[in-house]
Structure formats: C-alpha cells, structure tokens
PDB file of N, CA and C in Angstrom:
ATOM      1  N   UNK A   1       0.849  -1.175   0.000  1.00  0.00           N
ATOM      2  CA  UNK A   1       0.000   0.000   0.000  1.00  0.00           C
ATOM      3  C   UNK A   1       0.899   1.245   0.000  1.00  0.00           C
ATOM      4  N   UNK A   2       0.775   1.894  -0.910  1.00  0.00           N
ATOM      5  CA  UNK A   2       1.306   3.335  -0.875  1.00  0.00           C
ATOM      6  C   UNK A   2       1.418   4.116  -0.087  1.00  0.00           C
ATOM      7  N   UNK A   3       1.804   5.240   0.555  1.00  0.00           N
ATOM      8  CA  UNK A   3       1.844   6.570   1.503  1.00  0.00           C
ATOM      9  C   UNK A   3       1.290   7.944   0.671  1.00  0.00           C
ATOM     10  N   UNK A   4       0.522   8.484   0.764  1.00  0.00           N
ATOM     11  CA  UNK A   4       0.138   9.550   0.216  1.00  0.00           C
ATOM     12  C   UNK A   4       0.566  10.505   1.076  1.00  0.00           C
ATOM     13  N   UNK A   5       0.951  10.252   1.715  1.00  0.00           N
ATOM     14  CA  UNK A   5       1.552  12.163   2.262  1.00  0.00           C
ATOM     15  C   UNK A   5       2.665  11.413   3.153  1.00  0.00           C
ATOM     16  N   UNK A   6       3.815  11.938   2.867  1.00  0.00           N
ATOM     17  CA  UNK A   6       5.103  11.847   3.377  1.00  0.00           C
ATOM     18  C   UNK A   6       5.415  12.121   5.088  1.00  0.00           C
ATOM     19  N   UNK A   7       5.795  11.094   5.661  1.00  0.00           N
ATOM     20  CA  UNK A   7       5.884  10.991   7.102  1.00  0.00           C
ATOM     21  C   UNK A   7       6.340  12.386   7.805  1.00  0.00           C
ATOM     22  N   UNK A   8       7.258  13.098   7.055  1.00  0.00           N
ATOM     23  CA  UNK A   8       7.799  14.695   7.312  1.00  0.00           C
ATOM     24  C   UNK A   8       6.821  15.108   7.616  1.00  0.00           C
ATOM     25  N   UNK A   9       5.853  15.272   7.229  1.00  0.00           N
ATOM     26  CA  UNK A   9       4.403  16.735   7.524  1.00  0.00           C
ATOM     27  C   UNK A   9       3.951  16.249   8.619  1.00  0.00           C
ATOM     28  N   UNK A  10       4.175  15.139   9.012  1.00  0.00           N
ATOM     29  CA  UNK A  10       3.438  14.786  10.504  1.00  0.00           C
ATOM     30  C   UNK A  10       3.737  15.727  11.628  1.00  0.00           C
ATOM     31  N   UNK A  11       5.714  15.935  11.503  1.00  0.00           N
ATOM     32  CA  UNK A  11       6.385  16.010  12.749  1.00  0.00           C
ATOM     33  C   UNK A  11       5.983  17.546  12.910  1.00  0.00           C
ATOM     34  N   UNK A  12       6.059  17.624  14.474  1.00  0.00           N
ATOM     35  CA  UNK A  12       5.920  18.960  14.708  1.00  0.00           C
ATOM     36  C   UNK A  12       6.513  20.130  14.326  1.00  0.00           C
ATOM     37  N   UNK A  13       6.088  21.218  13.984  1.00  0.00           N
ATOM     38  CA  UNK A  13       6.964  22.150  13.618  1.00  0.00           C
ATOM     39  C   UNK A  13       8.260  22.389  14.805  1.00  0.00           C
ATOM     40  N   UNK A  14       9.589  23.017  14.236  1.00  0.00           N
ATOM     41  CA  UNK A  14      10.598  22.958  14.855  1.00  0.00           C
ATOM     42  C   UNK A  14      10.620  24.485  15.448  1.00  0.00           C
ATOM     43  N   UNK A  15      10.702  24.502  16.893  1.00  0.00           N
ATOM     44  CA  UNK A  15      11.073  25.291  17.720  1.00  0.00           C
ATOM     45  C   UNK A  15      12.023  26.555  17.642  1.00  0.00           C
ATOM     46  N   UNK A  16      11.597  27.979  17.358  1.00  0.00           N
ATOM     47  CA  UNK A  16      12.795  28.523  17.374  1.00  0.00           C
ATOM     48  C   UNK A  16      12.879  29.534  18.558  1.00  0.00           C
ATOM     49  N   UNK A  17      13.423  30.214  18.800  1.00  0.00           N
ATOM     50  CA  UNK A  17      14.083  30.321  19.882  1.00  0.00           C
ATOM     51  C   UNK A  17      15.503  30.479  20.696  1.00  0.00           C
ATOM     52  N   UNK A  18      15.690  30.999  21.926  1.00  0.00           N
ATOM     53  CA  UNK A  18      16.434  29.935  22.771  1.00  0.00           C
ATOM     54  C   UNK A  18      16.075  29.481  23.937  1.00  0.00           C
ATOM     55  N   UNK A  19      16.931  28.989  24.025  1.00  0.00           N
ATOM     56  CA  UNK A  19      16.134  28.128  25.732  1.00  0.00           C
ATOM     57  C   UNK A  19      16.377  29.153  27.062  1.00  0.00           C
ATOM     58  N   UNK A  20      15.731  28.640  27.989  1.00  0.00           N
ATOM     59  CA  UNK A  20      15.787  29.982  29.080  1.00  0.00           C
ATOM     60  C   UNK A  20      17.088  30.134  29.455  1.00  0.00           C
ATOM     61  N   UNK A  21      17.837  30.791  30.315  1.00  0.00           N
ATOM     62  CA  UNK A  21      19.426  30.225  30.646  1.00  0.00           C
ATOM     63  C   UNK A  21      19.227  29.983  32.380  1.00  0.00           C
ATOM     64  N   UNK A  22      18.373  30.002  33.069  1.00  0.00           N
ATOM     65  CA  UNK A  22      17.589  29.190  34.090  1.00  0.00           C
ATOM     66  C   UNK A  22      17.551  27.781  33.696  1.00  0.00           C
ATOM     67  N   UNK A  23      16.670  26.992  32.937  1.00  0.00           N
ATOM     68  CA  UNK A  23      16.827  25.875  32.518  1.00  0.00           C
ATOM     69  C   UNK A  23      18.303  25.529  32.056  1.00  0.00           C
ATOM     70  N   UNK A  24      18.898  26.221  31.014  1.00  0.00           N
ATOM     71  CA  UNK A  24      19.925  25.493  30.904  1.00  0.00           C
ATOM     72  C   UNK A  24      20.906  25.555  31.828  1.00  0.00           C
ATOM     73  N   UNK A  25      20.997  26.159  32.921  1.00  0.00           N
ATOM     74  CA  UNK A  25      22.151  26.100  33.995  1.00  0.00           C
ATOM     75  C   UNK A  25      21.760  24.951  35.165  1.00  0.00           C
ATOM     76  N   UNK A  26      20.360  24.631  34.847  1.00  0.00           N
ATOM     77  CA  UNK A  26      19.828  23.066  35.130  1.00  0.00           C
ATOM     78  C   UNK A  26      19.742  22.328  34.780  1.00  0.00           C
ATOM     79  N   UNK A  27      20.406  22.185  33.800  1.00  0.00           N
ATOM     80  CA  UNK A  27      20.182  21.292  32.579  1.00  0.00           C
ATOM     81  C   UNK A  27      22.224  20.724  33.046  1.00  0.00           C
ATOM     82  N   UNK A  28      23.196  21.561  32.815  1.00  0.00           N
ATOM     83  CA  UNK A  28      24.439  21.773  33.121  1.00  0.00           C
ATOM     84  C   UNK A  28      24.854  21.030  34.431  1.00  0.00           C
ATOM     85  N   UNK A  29      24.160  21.750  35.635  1.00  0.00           N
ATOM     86  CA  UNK A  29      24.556  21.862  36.923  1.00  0.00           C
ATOM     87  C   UNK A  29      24.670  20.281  37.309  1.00  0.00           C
ATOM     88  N   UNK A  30      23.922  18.928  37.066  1.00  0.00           N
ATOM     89  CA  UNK A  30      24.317  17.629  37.639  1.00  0.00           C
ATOM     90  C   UNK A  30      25.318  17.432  36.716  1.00  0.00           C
ATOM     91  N   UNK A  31      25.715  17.439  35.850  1.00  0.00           N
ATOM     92  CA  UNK A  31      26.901  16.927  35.201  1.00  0.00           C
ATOM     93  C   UNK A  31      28.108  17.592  35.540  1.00  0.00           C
ATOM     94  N   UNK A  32      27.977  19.081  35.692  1.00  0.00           N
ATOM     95  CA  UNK A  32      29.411  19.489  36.009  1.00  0.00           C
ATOM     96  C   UNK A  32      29.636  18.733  37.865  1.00  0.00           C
ATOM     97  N   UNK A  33      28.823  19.124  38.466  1.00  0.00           N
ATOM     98  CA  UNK A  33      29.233  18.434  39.804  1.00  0.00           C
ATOM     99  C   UNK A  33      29.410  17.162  39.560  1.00  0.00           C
ATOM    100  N   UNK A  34      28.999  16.178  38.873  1.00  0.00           N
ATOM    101  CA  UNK A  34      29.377  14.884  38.805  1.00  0.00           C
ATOM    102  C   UNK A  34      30.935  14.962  38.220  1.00  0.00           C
ATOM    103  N   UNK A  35      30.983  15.564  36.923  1.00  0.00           N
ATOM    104  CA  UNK A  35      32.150  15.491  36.932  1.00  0.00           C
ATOM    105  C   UNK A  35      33.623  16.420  38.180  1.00  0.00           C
ATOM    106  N   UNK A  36      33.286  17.153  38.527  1.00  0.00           N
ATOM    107  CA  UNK A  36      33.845  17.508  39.854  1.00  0.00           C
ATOM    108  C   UNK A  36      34.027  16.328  40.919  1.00  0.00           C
ATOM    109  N   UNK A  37      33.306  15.503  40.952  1.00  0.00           N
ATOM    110  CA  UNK A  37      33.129  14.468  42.127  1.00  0.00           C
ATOM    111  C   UNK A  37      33.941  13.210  41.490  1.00  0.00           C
ATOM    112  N   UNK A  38      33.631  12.941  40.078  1.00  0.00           N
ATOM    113  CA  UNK A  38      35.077  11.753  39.515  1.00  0.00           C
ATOM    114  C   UNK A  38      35.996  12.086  39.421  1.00  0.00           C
ATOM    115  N   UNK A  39      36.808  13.307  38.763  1.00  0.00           N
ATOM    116  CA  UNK A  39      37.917  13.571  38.405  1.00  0.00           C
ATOM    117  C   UNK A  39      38.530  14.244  39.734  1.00  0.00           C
ATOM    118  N   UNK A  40      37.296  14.740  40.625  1.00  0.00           N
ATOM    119  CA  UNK A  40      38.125  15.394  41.958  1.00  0.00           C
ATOM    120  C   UNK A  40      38.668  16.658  41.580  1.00  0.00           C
ATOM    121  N   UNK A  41      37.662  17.717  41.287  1.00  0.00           N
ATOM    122  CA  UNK A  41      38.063  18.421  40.598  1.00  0.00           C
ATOM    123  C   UNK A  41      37.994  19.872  42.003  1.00  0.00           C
ATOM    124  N   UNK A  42      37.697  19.911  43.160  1.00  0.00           N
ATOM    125  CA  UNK A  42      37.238  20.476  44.138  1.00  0.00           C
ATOM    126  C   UNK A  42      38.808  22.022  44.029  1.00  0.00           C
ATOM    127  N   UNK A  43      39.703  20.770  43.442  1.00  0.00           N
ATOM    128  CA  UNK A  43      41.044  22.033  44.414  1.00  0.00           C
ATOM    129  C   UNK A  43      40.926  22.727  43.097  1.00  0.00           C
ATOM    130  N   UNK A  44      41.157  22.455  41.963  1.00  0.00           N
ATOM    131  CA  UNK A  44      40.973  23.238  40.695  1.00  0.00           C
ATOM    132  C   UNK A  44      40.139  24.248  40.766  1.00  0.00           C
ATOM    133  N   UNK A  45      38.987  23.695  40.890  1.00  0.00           N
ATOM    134  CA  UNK A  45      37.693  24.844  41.081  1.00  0.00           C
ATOM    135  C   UNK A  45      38.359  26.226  41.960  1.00  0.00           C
ATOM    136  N   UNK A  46      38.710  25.500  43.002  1.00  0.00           N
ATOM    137  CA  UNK A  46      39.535  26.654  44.141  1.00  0.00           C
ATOM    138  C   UNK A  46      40.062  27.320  43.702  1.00  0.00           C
ATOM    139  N   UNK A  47      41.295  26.476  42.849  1.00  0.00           N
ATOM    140  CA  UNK A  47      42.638  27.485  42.591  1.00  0.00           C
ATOM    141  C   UNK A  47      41.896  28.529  41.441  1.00  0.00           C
ATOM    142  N   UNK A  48      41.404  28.539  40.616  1.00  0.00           N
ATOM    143  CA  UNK A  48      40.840  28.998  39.719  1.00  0.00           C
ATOM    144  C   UNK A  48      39.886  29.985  39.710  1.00  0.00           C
ATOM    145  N   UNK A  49      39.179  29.777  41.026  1.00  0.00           N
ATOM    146  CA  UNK A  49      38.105  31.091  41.445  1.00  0.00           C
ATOM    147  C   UNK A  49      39.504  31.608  42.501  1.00  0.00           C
ATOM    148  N   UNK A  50      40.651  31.208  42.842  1.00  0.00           N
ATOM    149  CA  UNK A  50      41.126  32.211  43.599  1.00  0.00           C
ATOM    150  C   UNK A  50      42.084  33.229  42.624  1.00  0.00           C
ATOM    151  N   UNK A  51      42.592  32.219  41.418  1.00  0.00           N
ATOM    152  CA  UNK A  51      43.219  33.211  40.328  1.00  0.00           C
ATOM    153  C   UNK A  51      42.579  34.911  39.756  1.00  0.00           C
ATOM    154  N   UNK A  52      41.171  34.069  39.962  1.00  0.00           N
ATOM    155  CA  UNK A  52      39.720  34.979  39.056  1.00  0.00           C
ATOM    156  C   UNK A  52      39.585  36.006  40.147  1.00  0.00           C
ATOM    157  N   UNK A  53      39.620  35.949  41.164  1.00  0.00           N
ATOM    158  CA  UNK A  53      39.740  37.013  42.531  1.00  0.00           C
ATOM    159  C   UNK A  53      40.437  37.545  42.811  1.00  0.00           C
ATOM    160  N   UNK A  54      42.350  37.108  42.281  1.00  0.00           N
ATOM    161  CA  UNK A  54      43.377  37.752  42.519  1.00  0.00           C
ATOM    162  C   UNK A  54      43.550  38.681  41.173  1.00  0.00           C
ATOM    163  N   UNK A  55      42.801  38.615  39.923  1.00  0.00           N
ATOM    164  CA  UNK A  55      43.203  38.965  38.963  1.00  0.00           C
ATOM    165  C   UNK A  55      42.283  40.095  38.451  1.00  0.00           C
ATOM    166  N   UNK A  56      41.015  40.177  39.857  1.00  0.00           N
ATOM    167  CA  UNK A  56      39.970  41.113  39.959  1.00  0.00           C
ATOM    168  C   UNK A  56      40.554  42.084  40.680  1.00  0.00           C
ATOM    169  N   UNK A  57      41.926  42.079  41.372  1.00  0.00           N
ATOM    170  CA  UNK A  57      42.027  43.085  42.499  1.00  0.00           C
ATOM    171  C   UNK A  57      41.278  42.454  43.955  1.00  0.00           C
ATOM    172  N   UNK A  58      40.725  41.408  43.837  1.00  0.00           N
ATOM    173  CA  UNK A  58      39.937  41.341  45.549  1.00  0.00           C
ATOM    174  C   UNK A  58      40.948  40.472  45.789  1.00  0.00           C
TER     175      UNK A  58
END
C-alpha cells in the first residue's frame, strides 16, 4: 500500500528560539558536579576562582 503524504508533515513544527538560561544552567549543573566528584576536581575549582579574585584586584 502506498503513503500519500510523506511521514515529514506529521512532525511537529521545529522550535525557534532559545532556551531559558535558568533551565539550561539546570540542565548543566548535575553533570558538572558529577564530573567535579570523579575527576576530583574540588582544588581546581579553588585554585581557579582564587586566580579569578586575585586577577579582579579582591
């Protein structure tokens, strides 16, 4: 049996936009702490917000 109208026209039209940056910093936030928690990334984080603080003047 044939298809008379092509499975494409079904799908929903595509979204434009962007996404909130609320959602996406929830979207982010379990993966970066996970990866913080395998690689042990705790002192990095440190040294790095203390570079970003020394390099602010505070």
């Amino acid at each position: 049996m044939a298809r008379t109208a092509p499975w494409r026209t079904v799908r929903r039209p595509r979204r434009t936009g962007r996404r909130h940056p609320v959602v996406a910093t929830l979207m982010a936030l379990p993966l970066a702490a996970l990866l913080l928690v395998v690689f042990d990334g705790w002192e990095t984080v440190a040294t790095q917000a203390s570079s970003v603080g020394a390099m602010l003047g505070r």
